[in-house]
Protein backbone atom coordinates (compact mmCIF):
# COMPACT_ATOMS: atom_id res chain seq x y z
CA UNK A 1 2.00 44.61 -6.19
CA UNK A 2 5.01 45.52 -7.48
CA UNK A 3 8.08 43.90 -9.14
CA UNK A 4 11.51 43.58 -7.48
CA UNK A 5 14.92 43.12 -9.16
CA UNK A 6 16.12 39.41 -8.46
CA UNK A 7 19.01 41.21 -6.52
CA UNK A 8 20.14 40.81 -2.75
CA UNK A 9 20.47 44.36 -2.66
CA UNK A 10 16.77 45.02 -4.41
CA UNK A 11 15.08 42.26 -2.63
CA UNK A 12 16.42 43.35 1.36
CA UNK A 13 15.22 46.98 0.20
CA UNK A 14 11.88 46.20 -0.53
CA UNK A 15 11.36 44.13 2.56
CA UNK A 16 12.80 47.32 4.87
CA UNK A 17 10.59 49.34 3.03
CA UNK A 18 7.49 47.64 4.67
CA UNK A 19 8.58 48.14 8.04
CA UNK A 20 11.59 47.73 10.46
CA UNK A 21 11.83 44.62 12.73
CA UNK A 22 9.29 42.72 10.88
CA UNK A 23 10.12 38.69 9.81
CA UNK A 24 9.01 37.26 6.68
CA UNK A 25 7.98 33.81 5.02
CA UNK A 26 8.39 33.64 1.44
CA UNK A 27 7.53 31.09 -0.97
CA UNK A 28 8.30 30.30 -4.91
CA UNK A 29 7.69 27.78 -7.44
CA UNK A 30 10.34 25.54 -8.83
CA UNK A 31 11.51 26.28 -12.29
CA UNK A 32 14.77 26.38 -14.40
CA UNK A 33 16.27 29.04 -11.95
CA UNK A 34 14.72 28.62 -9.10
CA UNK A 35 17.60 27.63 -6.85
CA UNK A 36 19.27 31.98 -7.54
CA UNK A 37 15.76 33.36 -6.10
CA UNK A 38 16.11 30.57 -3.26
CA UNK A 39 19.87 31.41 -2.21
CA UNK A 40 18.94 34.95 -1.93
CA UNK A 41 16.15 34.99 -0.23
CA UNK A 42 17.75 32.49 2.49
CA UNK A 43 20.36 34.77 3.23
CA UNK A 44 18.81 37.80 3.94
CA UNK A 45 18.29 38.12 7.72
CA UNK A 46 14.29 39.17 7.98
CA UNK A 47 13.48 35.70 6.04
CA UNK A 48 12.73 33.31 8.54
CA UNK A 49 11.91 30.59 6.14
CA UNK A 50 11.67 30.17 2.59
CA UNK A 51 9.19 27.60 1.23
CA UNK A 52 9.59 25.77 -2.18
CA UNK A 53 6.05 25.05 -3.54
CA UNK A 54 5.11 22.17 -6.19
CA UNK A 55 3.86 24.11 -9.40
CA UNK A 56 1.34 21.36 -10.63
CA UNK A 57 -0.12 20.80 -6.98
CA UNK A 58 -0.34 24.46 -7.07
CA UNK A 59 -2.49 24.36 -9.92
CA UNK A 60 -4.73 21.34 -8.86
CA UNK A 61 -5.30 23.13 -5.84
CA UNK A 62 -5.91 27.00 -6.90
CA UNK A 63 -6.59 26.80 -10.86
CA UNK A 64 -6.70 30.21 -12.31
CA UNK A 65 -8.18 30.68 -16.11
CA UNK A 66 -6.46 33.58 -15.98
CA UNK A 67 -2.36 32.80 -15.75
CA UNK A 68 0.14 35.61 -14.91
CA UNK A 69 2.69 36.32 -12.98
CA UNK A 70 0.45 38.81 -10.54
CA UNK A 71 -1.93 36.07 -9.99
CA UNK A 72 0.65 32.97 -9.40
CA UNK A 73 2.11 35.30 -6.98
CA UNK A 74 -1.35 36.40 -5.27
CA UNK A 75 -2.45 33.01 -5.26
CA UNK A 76 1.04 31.75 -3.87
CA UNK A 77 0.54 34.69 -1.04
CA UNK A 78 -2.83 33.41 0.03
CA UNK A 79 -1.71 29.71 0.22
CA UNK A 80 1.13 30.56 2.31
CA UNK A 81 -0.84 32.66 4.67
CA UNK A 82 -3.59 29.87 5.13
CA UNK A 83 -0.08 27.40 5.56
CA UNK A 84 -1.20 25.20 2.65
CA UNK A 85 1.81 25.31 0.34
CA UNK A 86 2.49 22.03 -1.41
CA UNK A 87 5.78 21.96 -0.52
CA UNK A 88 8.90 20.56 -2.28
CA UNK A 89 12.01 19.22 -0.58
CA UNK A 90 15.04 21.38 -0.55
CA UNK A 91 18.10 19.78 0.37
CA UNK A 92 21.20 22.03 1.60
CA UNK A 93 23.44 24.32 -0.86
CA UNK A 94 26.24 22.16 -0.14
CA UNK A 95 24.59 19.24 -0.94
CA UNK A 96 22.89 21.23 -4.04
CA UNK A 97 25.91 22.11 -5.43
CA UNK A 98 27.28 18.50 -5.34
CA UNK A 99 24.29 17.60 -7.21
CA UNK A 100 24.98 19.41 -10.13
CA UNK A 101 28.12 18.46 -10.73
CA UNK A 102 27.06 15.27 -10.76
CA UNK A 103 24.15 16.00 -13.53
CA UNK A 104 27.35 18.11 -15.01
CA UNK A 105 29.41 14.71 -15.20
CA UNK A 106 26.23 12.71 -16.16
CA UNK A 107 25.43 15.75 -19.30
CA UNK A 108 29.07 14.85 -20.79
CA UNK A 109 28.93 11.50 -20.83
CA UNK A 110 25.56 12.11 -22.97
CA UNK A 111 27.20 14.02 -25.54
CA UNK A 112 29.90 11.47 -25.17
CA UNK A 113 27.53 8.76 -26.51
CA UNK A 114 25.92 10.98 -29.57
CA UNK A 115 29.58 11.85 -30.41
CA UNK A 116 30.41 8.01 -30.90
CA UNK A 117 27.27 7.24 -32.25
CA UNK A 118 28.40 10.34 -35.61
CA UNK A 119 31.52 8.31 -35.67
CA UNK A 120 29.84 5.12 -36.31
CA UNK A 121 28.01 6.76 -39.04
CA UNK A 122 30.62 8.30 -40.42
CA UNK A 123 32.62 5.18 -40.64
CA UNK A 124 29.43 3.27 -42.58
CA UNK A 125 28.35 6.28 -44.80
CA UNK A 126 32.35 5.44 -46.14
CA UNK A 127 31.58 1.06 -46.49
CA UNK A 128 34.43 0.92 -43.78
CA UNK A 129 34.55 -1.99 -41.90
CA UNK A 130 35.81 -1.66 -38.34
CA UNK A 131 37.94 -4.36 -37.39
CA UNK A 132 36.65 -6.87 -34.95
CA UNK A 133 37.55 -5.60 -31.48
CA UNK A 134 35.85 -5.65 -28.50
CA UNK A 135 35.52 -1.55 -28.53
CA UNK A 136 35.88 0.04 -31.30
CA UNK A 137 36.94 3.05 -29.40
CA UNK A 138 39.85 1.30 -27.39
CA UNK A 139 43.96 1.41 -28.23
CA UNK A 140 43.33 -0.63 -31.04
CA UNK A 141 40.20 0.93 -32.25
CA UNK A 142 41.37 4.39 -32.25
CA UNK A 143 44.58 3.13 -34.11
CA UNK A 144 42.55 1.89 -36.95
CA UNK A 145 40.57 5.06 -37.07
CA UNK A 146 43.63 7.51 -37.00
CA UNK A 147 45.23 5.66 -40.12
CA UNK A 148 41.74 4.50 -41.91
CA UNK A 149 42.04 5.82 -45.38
CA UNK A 150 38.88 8.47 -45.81
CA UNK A 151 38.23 11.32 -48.49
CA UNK A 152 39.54 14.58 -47.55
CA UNK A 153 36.38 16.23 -45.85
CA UNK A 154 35.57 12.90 -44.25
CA UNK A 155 38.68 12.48 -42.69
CA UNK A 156 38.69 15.92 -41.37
CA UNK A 157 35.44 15.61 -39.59
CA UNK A 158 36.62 12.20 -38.11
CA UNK A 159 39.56 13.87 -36.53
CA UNK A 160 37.35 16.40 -35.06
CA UNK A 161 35.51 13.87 -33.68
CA UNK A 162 37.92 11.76 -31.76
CA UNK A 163 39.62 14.91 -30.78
CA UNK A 164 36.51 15.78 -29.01
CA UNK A 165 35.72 12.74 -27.57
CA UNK A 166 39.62 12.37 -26.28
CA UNK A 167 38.25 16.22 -24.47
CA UNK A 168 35.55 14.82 -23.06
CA UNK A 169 37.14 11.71 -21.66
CA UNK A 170 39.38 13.90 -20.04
CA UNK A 171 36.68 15.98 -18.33
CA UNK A 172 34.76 13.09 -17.63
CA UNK A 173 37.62 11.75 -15.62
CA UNK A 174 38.27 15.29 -13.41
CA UNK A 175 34.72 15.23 -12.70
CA UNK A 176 34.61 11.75 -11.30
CA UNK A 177 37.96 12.30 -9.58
CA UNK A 178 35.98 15.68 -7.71
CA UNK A 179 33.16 13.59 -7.28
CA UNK A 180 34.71 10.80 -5.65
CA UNK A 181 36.73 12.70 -3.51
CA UNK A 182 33.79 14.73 -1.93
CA UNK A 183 31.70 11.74 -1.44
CA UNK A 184 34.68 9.85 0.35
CA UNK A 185 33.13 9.25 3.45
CA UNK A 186 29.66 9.40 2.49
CA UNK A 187 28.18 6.10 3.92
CA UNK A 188 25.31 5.79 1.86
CA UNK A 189 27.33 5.46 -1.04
CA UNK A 190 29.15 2.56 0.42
CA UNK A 191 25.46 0.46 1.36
CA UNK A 192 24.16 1.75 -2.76
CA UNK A 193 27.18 0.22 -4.30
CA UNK A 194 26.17 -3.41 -2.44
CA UNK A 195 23.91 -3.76 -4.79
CA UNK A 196 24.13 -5.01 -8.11
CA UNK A 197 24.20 -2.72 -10.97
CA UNK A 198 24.87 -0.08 -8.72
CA UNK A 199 28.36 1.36 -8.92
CA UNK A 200 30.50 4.57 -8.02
CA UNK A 201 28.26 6.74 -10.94
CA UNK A 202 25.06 5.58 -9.91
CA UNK A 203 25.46 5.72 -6.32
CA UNK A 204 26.24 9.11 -5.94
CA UNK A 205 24.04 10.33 -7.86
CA UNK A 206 20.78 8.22 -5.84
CA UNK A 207 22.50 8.84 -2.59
CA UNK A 208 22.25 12.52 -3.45
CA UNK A 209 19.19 12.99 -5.25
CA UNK A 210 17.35 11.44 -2.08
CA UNK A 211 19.56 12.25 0.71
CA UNK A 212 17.48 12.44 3.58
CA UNK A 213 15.46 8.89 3.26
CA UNK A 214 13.38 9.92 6.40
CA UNK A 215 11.83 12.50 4.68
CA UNK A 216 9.59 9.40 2.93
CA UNK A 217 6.88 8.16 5.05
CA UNK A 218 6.88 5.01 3.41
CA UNK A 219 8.78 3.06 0.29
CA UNK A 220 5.91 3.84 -1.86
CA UNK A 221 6.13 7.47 -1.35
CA UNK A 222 10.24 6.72 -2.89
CA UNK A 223 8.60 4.99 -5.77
CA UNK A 224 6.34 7.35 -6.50
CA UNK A 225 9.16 10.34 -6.23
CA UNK A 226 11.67 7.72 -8.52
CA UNK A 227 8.91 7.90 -11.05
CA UNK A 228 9.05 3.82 -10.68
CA UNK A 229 5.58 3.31 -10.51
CA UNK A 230 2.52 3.41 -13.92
CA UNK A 231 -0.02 5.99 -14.03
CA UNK A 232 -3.17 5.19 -12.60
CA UNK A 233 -6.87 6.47 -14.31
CA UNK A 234 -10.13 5.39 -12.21
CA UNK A 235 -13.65 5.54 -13.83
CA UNK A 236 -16.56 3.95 -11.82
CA UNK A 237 -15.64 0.72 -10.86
CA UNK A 238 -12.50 0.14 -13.45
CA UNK A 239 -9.31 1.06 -12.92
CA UNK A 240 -6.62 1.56 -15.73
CA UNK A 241 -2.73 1.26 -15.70
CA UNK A 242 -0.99 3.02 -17.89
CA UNK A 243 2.66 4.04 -18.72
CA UNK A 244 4.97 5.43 -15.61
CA UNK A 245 4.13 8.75 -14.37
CA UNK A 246 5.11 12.18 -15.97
CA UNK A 247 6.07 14.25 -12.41
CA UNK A 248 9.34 12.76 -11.14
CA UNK A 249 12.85 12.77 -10.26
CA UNK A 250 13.55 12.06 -13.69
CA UNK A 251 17.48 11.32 -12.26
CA UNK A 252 16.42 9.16 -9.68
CA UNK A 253 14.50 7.42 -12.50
CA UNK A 254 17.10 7.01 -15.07
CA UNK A 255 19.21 6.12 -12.61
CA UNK A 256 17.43 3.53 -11.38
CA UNK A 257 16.51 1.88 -14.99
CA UNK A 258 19.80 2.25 -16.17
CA UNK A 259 20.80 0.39 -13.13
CA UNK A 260 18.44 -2.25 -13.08
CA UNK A 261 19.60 -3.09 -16.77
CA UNK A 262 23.02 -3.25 -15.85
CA UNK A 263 22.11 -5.87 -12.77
CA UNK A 264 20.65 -8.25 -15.06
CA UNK A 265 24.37 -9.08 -16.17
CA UNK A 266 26.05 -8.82 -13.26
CA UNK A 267 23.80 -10.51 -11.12
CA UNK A 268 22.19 -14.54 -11.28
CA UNK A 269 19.59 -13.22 -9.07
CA UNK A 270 18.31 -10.32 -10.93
CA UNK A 271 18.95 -11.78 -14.14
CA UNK A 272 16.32 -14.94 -13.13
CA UNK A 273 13.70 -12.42 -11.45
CA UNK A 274 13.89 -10.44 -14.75
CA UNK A 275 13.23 -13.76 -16.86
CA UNK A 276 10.35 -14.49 -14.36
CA UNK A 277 8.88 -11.02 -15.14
């Protein structure tokens, strides 16, 4: 075994180095960067297919004492040669690359939130009282800010602030423009945003985390994937139910939390089911 530089170049010279004419499989785990190794290996012409394995069913089903790279790759080798890879969904690039702009847009608008949440605090670590609007960070909010009387370090770092936030707003809007207009004529979109809670944000980003629906045998297999349902421990005759489960889409997840939240107030239905529950 030998290692190969994470090239195109590298990786096609290798494989012509074991023989002319001859087609490969190969398979790799997911991880931060998985999606480079996976590009490259799909486009080089002796790769007949390229297999995406689940790391934790990996372990439960070969566990090693011993963890390296030689042996995850040894023990990856034998799996895919007996064909029992645990396999993980791979969408296409095109819809890949969608994706992360859409976890791109969804990153801002996180920093978007702390970056309010430091102006709040520097606003009450001064005893200033925001006037009583309905957002504090609308025309008239951001008027009172600009003028608000503030120390001279204070009122530095508050400019810096809303400057920053004005930055994001702006990129948060560019992104959601691009957004919308490649998922124009996507008609899932269109049934997601029928339901309550669910709007432009929210249903591009389910309608592309799951894409293909028929690749679920059943709705519980979706659950399970959405991270929607609790952890389950079994001893004897007892069975235990705990919090939700660790291995998800944690999108899909947030997604559909953060949605379900925002149906309870848009919604009569949702908001009496909720009550129920």
């Amino acid at each position: 075994m030998s290692r190969v530089p994470k090239t195109p170049f590298a990786i096609g010279l290798f494989l012509n180095s074991l023989g002319e004419g001859l087609r490969y499989k190969a398979v790799l785990e997911t991880g931060r960067n998985w999606g480079v190794t996976y590009d490259i290996l799909e486009n080089i012409p002796s790769v007949e297919e390229v297999l995406l394995a689940n790391p934790f069913k990996v372990k439960a089903i070969a566990y090693a004492f011993l963890k390296t790279d030689t042996v995850d790759a040894t023990t990856l080798a034998h799996l895919l040669r007996v064909n029992y890879i645990p396999k993980v969904y791979v969408p296409p690039k095109e819809v890949r690359v969608i994706k992360y702009l859409i976890r791109h847009r969804t990153f801002l608008v996180a920093i978007k939130t702390r970056i309010k949440n430091r102006i709040h605090i520097i606003l009450e670590r001064n005893h200033i009282l925001t006037p009583q609007v309905t957002d504090l960070f609308g025309q008239e909010g951001r008027r009172f800010m600009e003028n608000v009387i503030l120390p001279e370090t204070e009122r530095y770092l508050l400019s810096k602030h809303l400057r920053f936030l004005e930055y994001l707003e702006r990129e948060i809007k560019e992104s959601s423009d691009l957004i919308k207009e490649e998922l124009r004529e996507n008609e899932g979109i269109r049934l997601l945003k029928t339901i309550p809670g669910i709007g432009d944000v929210f249903a591009s980003l389910i309608a592309l985390e799951i894409y293909d629906i028929n690749r679920f045998s059943d709705y519980r297999k979706l659950w399970s994937y959405s991270g929607l349902v609790p952890s389950t421990y079994a001893s004897g005759k007892r069975v235990y139910h705990g919090r939700l489960i660790k291995y998800c889409n944690k999108w899909l997840r947030w997604a559909f939390v953060e949605a379900a939240h925002t149906s309870i107030r848009s919604s009569l239905y949702f908001a009496q089911y909720y009550d129920s529950v």
